[in-house]
Each structure stands twice: as structure tokens, then as C-alpha cells.
PDB file of N, CA and C in Angstrom:
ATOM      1  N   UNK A   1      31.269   8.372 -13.321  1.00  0.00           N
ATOM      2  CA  UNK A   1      29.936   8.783 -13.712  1.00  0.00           C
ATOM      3  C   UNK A   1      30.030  10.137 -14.404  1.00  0.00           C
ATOM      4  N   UNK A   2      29.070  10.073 -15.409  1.00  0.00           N
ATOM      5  CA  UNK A   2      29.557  11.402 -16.488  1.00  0.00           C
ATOM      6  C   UNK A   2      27.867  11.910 -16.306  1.00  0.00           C
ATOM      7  N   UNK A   3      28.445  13.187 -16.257  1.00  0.00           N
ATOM      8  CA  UNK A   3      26.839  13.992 -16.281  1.00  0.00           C
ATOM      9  C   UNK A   3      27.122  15.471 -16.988  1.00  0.00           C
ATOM     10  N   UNK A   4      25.628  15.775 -17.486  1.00  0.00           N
ATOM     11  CA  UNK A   4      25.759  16.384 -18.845  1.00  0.00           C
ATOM     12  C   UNK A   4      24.699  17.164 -18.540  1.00  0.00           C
ATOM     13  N   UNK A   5      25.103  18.658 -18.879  1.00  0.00           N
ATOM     14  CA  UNK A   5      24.031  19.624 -18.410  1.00  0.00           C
ATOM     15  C   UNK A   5      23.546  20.253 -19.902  1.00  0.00           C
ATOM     16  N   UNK A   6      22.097  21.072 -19.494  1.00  0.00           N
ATOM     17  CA  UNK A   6      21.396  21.701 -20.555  1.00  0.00           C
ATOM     18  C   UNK A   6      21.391  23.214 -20.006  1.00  0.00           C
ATOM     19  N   UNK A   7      21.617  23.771 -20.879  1.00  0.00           N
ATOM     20  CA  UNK A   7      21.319  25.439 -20.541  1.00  0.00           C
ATOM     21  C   UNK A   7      19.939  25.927 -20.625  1.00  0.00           C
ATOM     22  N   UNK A   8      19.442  26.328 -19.419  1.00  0.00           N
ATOM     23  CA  UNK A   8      18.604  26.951 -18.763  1.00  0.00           C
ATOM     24  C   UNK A   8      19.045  28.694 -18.665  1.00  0.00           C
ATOM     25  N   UNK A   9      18.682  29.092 -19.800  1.00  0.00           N
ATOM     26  CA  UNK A   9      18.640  30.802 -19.808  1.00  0.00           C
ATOM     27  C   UNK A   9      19.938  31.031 -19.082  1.00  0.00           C
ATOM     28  N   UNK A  10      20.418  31.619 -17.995  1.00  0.00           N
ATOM     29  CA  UNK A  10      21.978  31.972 -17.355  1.00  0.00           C
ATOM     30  C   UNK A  10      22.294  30.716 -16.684  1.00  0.00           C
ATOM     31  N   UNK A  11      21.835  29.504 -16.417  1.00  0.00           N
ATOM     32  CA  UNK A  11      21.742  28.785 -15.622  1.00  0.00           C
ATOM     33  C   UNK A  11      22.301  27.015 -16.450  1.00  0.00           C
ATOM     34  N   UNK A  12      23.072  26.463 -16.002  1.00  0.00           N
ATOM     35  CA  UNK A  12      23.361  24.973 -16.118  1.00  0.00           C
ATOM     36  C   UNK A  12      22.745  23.817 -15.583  1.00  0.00           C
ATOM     37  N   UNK A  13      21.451  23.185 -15.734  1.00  0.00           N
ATOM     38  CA  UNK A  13      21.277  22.651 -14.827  1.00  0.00           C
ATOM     39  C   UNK A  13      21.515  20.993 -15.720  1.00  0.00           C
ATOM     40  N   UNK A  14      21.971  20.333 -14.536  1.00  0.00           N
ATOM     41  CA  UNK A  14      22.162  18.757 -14.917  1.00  0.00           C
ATOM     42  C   UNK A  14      21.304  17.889 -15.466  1.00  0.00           C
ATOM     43  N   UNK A  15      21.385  16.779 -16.280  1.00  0.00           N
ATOM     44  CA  UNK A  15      20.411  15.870 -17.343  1.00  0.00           C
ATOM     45  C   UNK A  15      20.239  14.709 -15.894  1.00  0.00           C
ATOM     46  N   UNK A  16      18.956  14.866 -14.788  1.00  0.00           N
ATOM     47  CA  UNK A  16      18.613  13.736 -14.078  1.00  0.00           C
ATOM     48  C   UNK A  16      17.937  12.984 -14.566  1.00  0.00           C
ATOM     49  N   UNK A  17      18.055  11.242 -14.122  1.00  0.00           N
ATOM     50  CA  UNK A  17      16.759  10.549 -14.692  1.00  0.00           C
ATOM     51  C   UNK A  17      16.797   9.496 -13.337  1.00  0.00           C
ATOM     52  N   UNK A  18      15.540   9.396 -13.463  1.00  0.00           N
ATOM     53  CA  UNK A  18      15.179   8.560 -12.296  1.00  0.00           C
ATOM     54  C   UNK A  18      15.298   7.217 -12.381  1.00  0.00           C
ATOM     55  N   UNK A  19      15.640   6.967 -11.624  1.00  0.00           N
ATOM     56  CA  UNK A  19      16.010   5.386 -12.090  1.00  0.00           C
ATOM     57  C   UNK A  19      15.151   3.936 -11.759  1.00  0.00           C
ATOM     58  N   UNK A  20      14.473   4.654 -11.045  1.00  0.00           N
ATOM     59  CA  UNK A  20      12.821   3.822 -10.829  1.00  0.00           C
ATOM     60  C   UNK A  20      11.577   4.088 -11.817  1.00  0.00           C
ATOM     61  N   UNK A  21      10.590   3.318 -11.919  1.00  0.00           N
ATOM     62  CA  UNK A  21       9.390   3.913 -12.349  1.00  0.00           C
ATOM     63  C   UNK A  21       8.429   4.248 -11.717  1.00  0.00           C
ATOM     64  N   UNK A  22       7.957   4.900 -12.098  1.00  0.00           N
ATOM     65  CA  UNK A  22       6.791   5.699 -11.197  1.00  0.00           C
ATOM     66  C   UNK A  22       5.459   5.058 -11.121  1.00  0.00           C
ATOM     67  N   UNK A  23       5.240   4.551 -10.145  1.00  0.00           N
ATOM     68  CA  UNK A  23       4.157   3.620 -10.036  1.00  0.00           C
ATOM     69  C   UNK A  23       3.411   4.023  -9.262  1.00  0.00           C
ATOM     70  N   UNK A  24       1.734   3.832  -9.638  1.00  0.00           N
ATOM     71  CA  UNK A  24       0.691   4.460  -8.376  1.00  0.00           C
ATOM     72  C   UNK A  24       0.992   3.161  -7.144  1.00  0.00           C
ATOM     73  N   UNK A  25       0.748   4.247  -5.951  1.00  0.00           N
ATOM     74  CA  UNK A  25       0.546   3.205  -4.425  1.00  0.00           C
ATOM     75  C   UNK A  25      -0.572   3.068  -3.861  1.00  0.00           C
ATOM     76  N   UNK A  26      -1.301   2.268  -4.035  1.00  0.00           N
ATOM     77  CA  UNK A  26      -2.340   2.082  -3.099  1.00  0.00           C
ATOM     78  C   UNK A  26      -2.473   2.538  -2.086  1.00  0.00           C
ATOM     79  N   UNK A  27      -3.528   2.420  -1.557  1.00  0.00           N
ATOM     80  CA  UNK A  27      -4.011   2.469   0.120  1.00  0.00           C
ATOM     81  C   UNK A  27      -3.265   1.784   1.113  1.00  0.00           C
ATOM     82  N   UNK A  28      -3.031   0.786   0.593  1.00  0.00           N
ATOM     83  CA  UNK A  28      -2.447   0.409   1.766  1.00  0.00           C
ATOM     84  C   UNK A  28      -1.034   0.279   1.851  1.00  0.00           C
ATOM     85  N   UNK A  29      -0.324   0.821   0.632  1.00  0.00           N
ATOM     86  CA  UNK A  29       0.713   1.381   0.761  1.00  0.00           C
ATOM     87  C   UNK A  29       1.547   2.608   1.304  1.00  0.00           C
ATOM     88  N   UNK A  30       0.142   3.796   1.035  1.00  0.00           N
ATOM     89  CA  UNK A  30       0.394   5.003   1.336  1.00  0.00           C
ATOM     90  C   UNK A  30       0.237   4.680   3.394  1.00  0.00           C
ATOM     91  N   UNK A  31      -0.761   3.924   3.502  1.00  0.00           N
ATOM     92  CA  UNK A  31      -0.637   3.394   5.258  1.00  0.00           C
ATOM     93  C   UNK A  31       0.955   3.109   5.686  1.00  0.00           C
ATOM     94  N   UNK A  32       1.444   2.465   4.821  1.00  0.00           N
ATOM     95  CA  UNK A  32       2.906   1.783   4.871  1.00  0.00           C
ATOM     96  C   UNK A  32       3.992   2.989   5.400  1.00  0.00           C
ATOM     97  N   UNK A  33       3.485   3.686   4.440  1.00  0.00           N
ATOM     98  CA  UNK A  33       4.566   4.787   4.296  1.00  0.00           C
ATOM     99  C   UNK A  33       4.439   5.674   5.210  1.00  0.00           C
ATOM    100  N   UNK A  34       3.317   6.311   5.620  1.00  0.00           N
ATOM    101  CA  UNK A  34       2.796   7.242   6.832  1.00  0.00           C
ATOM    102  C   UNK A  34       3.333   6.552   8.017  1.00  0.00           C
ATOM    103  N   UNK A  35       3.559   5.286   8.258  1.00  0.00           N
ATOM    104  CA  UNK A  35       3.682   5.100   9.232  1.00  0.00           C
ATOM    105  C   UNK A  35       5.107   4.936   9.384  1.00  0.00           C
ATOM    106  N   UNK A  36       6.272   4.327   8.104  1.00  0.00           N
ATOM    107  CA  UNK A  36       7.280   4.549   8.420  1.00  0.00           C
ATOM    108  C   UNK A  36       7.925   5.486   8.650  1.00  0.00           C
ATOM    109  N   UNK A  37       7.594   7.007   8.163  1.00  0.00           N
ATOM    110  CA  UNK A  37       7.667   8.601   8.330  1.00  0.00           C
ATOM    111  C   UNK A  37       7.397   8.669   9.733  1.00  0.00           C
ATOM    112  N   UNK A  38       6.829   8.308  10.305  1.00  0.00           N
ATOM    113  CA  UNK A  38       6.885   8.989  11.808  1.00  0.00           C
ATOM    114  C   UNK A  38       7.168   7.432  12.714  1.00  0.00           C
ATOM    115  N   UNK A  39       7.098   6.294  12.517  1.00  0.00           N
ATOM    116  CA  UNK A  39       7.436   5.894  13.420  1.00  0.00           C
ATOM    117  C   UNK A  39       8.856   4.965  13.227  1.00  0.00           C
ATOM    118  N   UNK A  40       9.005   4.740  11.909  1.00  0.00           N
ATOM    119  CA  UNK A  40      10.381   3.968  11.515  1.00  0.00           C
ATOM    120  C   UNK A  40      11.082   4.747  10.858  1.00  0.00           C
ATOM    121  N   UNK A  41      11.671   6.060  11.061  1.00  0.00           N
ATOM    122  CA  UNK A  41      12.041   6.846  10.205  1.00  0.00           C
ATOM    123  C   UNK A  41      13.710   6.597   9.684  1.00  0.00           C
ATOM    124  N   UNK A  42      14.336   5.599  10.320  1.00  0.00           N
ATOM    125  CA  UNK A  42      15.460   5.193  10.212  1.00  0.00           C
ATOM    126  C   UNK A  42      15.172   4.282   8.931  1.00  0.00           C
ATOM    127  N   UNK A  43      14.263   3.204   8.567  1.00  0.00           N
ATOM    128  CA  UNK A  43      13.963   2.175   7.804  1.00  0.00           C
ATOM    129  C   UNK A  43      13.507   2.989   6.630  1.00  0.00           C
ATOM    130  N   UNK A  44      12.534   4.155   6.993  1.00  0.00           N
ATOM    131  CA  UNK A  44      12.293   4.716   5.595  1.00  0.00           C
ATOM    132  C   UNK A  44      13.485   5.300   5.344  1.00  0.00           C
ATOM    133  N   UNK A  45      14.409   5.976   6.230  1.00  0.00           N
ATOM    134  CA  UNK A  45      15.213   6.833   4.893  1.00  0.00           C
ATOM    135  C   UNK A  45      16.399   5.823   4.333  1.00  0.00           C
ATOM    136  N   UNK A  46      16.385   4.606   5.121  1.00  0.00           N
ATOM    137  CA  UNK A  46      17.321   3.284   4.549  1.00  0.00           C
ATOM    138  C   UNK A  46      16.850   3.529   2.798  1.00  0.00           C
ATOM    139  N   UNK A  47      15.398   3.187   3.109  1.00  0.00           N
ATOM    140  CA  UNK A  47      14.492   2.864   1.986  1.00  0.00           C
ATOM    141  C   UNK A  47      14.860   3.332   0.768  1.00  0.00           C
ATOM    142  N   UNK A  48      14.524   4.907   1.260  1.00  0.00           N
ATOM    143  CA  UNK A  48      14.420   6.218   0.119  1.00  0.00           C
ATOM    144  C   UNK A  48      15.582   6.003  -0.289  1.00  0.00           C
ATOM    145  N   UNK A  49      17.054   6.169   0.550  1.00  0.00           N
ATOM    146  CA  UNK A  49      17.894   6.380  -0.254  1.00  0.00           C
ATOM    147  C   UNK A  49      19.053   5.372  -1.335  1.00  0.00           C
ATOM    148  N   UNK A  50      18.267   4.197  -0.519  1.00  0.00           N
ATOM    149  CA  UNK A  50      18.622   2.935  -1.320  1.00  0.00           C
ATOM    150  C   UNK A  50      17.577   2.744  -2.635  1.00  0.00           C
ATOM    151  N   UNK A  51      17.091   3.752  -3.241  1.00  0.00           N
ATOM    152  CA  UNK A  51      15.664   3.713  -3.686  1.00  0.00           C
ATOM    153  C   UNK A  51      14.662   2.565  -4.083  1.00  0.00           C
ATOM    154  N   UNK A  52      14.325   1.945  -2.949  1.00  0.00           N
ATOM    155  CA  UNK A  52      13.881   0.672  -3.160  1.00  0.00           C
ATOM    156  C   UNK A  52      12.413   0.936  -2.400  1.00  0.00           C
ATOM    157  N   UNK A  53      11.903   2.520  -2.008  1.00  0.00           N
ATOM    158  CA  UNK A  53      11.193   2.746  -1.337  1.00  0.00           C
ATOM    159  C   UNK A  53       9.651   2.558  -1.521  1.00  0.00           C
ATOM    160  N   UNK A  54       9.492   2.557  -3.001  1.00  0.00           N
ATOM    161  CA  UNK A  54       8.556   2.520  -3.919  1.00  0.00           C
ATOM    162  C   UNK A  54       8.301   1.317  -3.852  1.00  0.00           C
ATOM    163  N   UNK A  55       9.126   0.077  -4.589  1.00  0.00           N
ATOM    164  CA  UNK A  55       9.297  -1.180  -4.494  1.00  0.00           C
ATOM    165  C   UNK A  55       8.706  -1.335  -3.794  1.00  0.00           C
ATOM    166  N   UNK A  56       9.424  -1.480  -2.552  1.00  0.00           N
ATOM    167  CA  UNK A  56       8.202  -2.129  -1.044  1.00  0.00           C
ATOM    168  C   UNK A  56       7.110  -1.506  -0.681  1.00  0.00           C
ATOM    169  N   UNK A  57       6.301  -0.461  -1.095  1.00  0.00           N
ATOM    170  CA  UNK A  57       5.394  -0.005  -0.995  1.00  0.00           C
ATOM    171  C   UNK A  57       4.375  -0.479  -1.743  1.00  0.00           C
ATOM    172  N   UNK A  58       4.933  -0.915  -2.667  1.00  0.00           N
ATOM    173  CA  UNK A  58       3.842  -1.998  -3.652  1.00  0.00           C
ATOM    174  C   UNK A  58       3.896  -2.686  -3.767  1.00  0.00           C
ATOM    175  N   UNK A  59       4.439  -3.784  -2.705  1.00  0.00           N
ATOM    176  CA  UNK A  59       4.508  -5.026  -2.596  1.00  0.00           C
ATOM    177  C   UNK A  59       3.632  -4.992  -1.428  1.00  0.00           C
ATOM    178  N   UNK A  60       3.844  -4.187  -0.681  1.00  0.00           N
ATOM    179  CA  UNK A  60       2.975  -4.094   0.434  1.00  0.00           C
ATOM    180  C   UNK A  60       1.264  -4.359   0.225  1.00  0.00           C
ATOM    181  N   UNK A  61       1.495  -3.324  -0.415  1.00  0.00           N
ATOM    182  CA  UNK A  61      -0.317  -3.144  -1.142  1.00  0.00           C
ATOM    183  C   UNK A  61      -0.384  -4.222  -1.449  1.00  0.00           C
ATOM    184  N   UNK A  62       0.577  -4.716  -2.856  1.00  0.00           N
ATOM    185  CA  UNK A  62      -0.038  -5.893  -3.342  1.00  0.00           C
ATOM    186  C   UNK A  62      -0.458  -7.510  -2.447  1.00  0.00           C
ATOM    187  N   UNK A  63       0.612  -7.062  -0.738  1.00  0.00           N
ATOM    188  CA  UNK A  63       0.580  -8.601  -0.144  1.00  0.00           C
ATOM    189  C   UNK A  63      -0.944  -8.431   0.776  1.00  0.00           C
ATOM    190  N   UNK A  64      -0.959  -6.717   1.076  1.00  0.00           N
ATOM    191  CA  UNK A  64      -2.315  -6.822   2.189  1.00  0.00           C
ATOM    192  C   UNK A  64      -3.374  -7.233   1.243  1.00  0.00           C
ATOM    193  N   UNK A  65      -3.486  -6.880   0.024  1.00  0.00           N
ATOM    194  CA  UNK A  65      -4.841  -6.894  -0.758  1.00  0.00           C
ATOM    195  C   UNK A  65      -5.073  -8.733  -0.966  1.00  0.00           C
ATOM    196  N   UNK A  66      -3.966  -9.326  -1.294  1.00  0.00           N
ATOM    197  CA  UNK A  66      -4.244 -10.553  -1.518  1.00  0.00           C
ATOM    198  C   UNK A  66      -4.207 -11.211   0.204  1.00  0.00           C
ATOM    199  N   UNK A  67      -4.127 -11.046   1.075  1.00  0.00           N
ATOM    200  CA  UNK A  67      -4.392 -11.219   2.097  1.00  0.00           C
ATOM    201  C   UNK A  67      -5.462 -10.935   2.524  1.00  0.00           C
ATOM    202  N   UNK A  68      -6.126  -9.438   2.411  1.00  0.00           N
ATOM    203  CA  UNK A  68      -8.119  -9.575   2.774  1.00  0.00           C
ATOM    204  C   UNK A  68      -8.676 -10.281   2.417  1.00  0.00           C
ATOM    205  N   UNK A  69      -8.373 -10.919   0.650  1.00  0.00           N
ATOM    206  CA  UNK A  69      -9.287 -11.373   0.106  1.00  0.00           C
ATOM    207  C   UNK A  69      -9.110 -12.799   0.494  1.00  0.00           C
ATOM    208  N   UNK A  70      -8.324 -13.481   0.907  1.00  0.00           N
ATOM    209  CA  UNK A  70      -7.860 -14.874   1.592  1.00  0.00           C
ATOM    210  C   UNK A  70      -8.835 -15.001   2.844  1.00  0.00           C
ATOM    211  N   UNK A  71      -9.072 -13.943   3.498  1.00  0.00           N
ATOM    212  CA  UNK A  71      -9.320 -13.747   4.528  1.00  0.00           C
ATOM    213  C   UNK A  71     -10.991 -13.618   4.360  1.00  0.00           C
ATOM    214  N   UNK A  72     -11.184 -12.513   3.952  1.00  0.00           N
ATOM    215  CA  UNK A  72     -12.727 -12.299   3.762  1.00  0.00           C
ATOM    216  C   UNK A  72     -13.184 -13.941   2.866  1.00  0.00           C
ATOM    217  N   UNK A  73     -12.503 -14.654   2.466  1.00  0.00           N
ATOM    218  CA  UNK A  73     -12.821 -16.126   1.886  1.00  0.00           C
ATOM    219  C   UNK A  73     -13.322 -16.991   2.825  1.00  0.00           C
ATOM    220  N   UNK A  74     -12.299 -16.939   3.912  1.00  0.00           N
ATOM    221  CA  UNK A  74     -12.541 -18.008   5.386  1.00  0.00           C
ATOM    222  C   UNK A  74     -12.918 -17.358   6.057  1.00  0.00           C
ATOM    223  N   UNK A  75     -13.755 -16.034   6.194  1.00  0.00           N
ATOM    224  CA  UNK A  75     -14.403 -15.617   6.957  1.00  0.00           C
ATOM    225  C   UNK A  75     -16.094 -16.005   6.306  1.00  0.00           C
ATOM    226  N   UNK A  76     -16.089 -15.834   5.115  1.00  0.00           N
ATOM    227  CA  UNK A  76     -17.573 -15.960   4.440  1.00  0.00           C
ATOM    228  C   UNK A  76     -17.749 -17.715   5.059  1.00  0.00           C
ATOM    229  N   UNK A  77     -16.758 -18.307   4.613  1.00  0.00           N
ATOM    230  CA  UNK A  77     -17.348 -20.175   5.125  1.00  0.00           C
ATOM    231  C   UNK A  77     -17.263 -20.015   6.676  1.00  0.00           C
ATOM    232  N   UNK A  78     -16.880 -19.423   7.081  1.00  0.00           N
ATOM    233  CA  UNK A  78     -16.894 -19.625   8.840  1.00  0.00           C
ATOM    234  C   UNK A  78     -18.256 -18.726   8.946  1.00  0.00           C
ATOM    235  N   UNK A  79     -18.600 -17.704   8.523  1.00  0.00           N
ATOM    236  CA  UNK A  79     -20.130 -16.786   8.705  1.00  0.00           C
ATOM    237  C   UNK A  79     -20.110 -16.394   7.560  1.00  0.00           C
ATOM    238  N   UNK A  80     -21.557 -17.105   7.213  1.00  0.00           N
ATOM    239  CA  UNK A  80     -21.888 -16.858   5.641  1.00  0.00           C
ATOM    240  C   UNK A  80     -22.744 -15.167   5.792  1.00  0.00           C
ATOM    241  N   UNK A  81     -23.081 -14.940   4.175  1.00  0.00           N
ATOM    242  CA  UNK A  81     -23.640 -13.953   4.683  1.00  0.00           C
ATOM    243  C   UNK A  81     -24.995 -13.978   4.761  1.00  0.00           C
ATOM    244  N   UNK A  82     -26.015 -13.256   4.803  1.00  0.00           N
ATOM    245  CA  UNK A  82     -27.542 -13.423   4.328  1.00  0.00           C
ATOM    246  C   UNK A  82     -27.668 -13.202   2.843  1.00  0.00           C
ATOM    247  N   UNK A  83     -28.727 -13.907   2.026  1.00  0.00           N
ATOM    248  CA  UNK A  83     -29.194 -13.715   0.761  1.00  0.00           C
ATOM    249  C   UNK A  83     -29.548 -12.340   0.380  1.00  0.00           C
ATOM    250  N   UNK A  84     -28.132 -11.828  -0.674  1.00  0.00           N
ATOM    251  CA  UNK A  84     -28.609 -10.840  -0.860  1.00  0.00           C
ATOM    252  C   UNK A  84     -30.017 -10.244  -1.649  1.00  0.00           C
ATOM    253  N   UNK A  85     -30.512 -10.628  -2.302  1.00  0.00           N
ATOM    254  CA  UNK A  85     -31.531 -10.480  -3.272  1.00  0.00           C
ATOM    255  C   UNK A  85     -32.884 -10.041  -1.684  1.00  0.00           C
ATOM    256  N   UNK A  86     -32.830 -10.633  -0.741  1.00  0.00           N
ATOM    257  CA  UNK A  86     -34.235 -10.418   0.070  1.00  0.00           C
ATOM    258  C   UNK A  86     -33.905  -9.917   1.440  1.00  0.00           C
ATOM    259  N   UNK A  87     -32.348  -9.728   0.999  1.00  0.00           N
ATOM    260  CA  UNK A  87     -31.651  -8.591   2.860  1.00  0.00           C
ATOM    261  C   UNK A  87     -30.007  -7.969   2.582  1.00  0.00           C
ATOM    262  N   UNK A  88     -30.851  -7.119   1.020  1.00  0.00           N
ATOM    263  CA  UNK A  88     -29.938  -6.265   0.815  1.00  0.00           C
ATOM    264  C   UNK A  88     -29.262  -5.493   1.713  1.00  0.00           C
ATOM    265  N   UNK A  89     -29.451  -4.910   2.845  1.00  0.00           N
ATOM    266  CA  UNK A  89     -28.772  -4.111   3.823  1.00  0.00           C
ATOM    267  C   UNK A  89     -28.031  -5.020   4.718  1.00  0.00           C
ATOM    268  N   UNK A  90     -28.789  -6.434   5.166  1.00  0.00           N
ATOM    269  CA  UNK A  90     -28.248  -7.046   6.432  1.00  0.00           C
ATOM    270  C   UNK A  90     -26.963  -7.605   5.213  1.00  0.00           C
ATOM    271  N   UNK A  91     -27.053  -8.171   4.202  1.00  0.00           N
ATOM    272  CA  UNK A  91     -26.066  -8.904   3.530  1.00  0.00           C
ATOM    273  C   UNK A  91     -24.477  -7.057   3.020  1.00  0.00           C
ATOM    274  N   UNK A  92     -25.181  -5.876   2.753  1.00  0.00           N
ATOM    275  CA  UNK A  92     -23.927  -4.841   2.462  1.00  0.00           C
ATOM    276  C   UNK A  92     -23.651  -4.978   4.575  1.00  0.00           C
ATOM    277  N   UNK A  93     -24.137  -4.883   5.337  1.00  0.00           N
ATOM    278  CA  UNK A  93     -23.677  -4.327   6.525  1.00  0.00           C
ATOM    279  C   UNK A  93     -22.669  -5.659   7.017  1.00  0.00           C
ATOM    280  N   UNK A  94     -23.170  -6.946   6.696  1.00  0.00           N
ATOM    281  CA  UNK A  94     -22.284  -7.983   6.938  1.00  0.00           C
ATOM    282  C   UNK A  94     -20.859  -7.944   6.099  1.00  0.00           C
ATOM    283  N   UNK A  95     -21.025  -7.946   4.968  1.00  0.00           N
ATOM    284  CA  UNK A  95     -19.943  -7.689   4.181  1.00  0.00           C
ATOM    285  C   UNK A  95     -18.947  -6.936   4.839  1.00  0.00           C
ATOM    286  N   UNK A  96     -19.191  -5.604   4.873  1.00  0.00           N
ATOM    287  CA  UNK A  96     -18.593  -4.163   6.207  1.00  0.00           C
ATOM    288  C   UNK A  96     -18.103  -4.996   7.176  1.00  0.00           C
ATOM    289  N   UNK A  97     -18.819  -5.405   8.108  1.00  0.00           N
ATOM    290  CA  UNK A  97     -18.408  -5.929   9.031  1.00  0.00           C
ATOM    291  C   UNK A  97     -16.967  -7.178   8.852  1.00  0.00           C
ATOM    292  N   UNK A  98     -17.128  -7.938   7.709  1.00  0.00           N
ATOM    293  CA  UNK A  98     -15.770  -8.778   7.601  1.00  0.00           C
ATOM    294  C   UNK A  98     -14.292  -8.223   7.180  1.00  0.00           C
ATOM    295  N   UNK A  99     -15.551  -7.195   6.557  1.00  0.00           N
ATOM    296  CA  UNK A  99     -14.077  -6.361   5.415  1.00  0.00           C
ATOM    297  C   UNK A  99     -13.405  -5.935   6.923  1.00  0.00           C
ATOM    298  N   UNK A 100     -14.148  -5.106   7.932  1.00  0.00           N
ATOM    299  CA  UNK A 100     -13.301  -4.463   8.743  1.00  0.00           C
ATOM    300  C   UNK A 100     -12.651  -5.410   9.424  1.00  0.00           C
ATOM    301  N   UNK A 101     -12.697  -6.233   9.634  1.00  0.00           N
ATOM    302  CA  UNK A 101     -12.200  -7.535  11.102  1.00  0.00           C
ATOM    303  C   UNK A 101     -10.825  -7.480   9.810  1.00  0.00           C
ATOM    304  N   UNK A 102     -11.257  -8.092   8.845  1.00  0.00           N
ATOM    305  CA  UNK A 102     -10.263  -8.634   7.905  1.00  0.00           C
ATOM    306  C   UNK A 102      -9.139  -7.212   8.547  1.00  0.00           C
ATOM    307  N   UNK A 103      -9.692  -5.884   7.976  1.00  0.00           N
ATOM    308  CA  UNK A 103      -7.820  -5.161   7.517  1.00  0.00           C
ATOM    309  C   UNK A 103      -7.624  -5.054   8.812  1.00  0.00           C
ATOM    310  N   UNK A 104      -8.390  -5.266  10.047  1.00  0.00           N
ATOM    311  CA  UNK A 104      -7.681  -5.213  11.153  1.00  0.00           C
ATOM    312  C   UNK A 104      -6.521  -6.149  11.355  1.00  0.00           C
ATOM    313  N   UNK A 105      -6.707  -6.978  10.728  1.00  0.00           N
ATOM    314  CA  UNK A 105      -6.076  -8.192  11.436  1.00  0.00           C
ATOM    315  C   UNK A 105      -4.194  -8.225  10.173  1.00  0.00           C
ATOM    316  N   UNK A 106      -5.474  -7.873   8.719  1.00  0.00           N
ATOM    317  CA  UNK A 106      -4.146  -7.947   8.107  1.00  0.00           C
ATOM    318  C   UNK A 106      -2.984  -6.639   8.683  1.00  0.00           C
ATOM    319  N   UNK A 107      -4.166  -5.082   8.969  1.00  0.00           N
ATOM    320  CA  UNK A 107      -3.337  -4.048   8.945  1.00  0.00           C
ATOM    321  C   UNK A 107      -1.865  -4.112  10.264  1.00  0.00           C
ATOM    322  N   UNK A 108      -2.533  -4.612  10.969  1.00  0.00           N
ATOM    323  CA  UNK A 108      -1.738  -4.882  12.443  1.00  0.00           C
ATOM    324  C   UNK A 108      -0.673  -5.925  11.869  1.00  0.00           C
ATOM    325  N   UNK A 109      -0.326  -6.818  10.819  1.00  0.00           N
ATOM    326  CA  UNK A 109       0.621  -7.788  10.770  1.00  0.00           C
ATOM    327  C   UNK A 109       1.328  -7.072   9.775  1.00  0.00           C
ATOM    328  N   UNK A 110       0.830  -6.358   8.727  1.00  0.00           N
ATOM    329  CA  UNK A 110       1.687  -5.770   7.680  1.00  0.00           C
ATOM    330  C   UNK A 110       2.224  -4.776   7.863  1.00  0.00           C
ATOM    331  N   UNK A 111       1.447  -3.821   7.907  1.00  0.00           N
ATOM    332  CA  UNK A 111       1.455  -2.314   7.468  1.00  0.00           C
ATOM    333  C   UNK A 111       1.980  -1.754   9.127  1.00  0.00           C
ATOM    334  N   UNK A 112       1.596  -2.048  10.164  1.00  0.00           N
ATOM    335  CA  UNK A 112       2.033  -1.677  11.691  1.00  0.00           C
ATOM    336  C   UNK A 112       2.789  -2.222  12.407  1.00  0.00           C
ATOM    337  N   UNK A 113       4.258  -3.156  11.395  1.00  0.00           N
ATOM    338  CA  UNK A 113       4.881  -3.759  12.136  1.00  0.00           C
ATOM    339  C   UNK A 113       5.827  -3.868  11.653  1.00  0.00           C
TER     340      UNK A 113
END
């Protein structure tokens, strides 16, 4: 491996490039990650230094998100909601209510385990 420095005023410093791309992480990626930092800290620094850390962090996101929405699907045919047009509040507070059951259920299988 050949590496090639630039002069920095008295200073040599080396030509790095990252070898991943820099990709935004969701929510429920950044969950992913908080939790491998303090409670899997062996798996994250596997992660980091295999740099594949990113990778699974957005796969993550990408599997919980398509998982609520699977979910909040067979939750609407199992309890529909009320018509929104004449129970605007009871139909946003129901909604709330699935969304939360939903990431409980996904957050505990993905992101906390």
C-alpha cells in the first residue's frame, strides 16, 4: 500500500479517502447504534473497524421502516380507524396509537436485539 502526503505549512500530512459513502441514518438507525455503543460494544467496534458500520445501520432503518408500515397495514384491517373527515382527532389519536404498538413491537425485534 502506497501513500502519498501533501504539505501542510511545516507539516506532512497523508492523502486519506474514505472508503465508504457517507450516507444519512435514520432514526431508527441512529437507535441501532446508541444501543450498540453501550450495550454491544464488542459488535460495534467489530462493525466500525471492519467498516461495514454504516452499511448495517441503513439497512436497519431501511428493514424497521418497511416493517411499521407492514404492520400499521394489519393493524388498520384488524382496527380500522374512524372517518377522518367527521373525527379528525379520534382518527390522528388512533393513528398514534398503532404507530406506537407498531415500533414497539418492531423496535424490540430489530433495533434491541
Amino acid at each position: 500500500m502506497e501513500v502519498t502526503y501533501t504539505r501542510q505549512g511545516d507539516y506532512l500530512l497523508p492523502d486519506l479517502m474514505l472508503t465508504e459513502k457517507h450516507q444519512p441514518i435514520g432514526k431508527y438507525g441512529m437507535l441501532r447504534k446508541a444501543f450498540l455503543m453501550t450495550e454491544r460494544k464488542g459488535q460495534y467496534a467489530h462493525l466500525m473497524l471492519s467498516g461495514k458500520l454504516n452499511e448495517h445501520l441503513m439497512e436497519i432503518d431501511r428493514t424497521v421502516r418497511t416493517q411499521l408500515g407492514q404492520t400499521m397495514k394489519e393493524q388498520l384491517l384488524l382496527h380500522p380507524a374512524p372517518d377522518k373527515a367527521t373525527d379528525p382527532m379520534g382518527w390522528t389519536g388512533h393513528m398514534n396509537n398503532l404507530k406506537q404498538q407498531a415500533e414497539e413491537l418492531t423496535l424490540a425485534e430489530l433495533i434491541y436485539n
